[in-house]
Protein backbone atom coordinates (compact mmCIF):
# COMPACT_ATOMS: atom_id res chain seq x y z
CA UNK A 1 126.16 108.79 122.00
CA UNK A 2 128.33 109.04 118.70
CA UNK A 3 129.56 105.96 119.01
CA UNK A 4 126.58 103.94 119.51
CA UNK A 5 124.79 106.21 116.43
CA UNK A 6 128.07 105.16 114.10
CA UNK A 7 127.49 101.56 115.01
CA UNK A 8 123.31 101.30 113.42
CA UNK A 9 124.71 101.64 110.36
CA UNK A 10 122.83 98.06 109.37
CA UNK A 11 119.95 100.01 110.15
CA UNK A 12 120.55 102.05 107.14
CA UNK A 13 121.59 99.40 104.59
CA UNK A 14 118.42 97.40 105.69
CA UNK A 15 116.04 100.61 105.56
CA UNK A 16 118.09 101.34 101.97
CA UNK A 17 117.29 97.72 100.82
CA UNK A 18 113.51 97.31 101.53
CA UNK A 19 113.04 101.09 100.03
CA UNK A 20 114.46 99.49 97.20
CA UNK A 21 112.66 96.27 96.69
CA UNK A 22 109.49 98.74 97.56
CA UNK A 23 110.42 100.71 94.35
CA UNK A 24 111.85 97.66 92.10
CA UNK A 25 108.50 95.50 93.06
CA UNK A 26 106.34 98.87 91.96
CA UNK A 27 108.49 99.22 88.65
CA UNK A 28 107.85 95.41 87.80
CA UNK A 29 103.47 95.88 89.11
CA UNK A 30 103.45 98.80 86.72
CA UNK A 31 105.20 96.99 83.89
CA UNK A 32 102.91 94.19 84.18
CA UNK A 33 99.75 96.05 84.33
CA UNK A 34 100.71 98.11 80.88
CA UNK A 35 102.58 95.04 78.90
CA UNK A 36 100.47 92.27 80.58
CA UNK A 37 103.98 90.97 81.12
CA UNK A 38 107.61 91.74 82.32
CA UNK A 39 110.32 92.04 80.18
CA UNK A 40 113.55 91.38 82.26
CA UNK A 41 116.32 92.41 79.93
CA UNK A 42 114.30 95.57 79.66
CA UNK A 43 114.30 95.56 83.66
CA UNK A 44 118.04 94.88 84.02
CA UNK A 45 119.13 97.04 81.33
CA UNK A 46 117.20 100.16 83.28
CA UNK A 47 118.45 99.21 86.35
CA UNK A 48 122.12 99.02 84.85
CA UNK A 49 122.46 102.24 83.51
CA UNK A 50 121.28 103.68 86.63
CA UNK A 51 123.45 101.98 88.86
CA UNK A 52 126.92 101.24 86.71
CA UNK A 53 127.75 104.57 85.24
CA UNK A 54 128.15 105.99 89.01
CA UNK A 55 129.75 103.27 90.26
CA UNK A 56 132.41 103.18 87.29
CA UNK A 57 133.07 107.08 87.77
CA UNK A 58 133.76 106.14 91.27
CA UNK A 59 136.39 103.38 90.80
CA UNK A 60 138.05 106.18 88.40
CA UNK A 61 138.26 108.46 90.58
CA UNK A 62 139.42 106.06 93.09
CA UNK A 63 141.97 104.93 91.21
CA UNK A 64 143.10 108.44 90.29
CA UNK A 65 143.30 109.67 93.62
CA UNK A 66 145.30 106.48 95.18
CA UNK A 67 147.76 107.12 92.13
CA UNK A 68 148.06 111.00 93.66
CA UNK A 69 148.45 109.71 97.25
CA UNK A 70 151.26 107.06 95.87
CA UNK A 71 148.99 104.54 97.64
CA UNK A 72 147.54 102.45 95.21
CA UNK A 73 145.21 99.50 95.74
CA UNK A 74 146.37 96.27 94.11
CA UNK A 75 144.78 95.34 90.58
CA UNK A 76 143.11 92.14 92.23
CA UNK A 77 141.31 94.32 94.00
CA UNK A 78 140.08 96.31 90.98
CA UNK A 79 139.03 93.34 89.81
CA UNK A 80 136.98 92.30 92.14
CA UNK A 81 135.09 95.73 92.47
CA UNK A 82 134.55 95.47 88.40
CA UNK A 83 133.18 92.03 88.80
CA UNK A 84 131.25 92.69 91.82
CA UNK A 85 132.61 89.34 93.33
CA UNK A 86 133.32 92.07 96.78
CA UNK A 87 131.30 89.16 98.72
CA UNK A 88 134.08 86.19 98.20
CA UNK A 89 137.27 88.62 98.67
CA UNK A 90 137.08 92.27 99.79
CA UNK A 91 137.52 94.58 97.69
CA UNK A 92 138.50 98.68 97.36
CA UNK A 93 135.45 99.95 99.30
CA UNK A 94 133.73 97.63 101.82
CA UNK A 95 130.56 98.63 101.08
CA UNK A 96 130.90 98.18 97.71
CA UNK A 97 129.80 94.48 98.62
CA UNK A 98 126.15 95.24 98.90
CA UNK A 99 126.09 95.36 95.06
CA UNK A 100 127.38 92.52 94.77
CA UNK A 101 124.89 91.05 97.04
CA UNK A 102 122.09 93.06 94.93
CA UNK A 103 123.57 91.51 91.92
CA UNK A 104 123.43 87.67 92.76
CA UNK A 105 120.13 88.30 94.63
CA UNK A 106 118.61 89.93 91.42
CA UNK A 107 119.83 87.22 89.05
CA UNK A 108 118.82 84.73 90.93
CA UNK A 109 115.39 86.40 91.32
CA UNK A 110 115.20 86.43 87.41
CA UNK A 111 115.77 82.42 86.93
CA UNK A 112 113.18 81.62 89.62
CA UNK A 113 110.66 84.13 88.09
CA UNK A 114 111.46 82.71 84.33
CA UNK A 115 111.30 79.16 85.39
């Protein structure tokens, strides 16, 4: 029964992502309705320092606790966490990747909205 539980885990990250748009699309309705428009660096800045600082103090402490254990993860893969590029190359934590999903999706969002 365990096993088959640990293996939905997609059911999660799914459930996690549509919560998510639910809230972000309700942010942006709400914006609108006040401003009569949407200001995006406003959006992305908000969004940032909600997500980032956590993330960041995670990678520290990462890296702090791999330098304990002797065990430390190469700097590529640093790299690759910081630039959220997890998608092309894996990086520290594997689900660390969704963000960079969330990232490119976002972006991408923005240009077709502002074009």
């Amino acid at each position: 029964m365990l096993l088959s539980i640990s293996r939905m885990g997609f059911v999660g990250v799914d459930l996690f992502f549509a919560l998510s748009d639910f809230l972000i699309s309700g942010l942006l309705y709400k914006e609108y309705h006040k401003r009569r428009a949407i200001s995006f660096q406003r959006f992305f800045i908000r969004r940032g320092l909600t997500i980032y600082p956590a993330f960041y103090v995670m990678l520290v402490v990462t890296f702090v606790v791999q330098l304990l254990a002797g065990k430390l993860s190469g700097w590529g893969a640093y790299m690759r966490e910081i630039l959220f590029v997890q998608d092309y190359k894996p990086g520290i934590w594997i689900h660390c990747a969704s963000l960079g999903s969330r990232r490119i999706f976002t972006s991408c969002c923005r240009f077709y909205c502002c074009s």
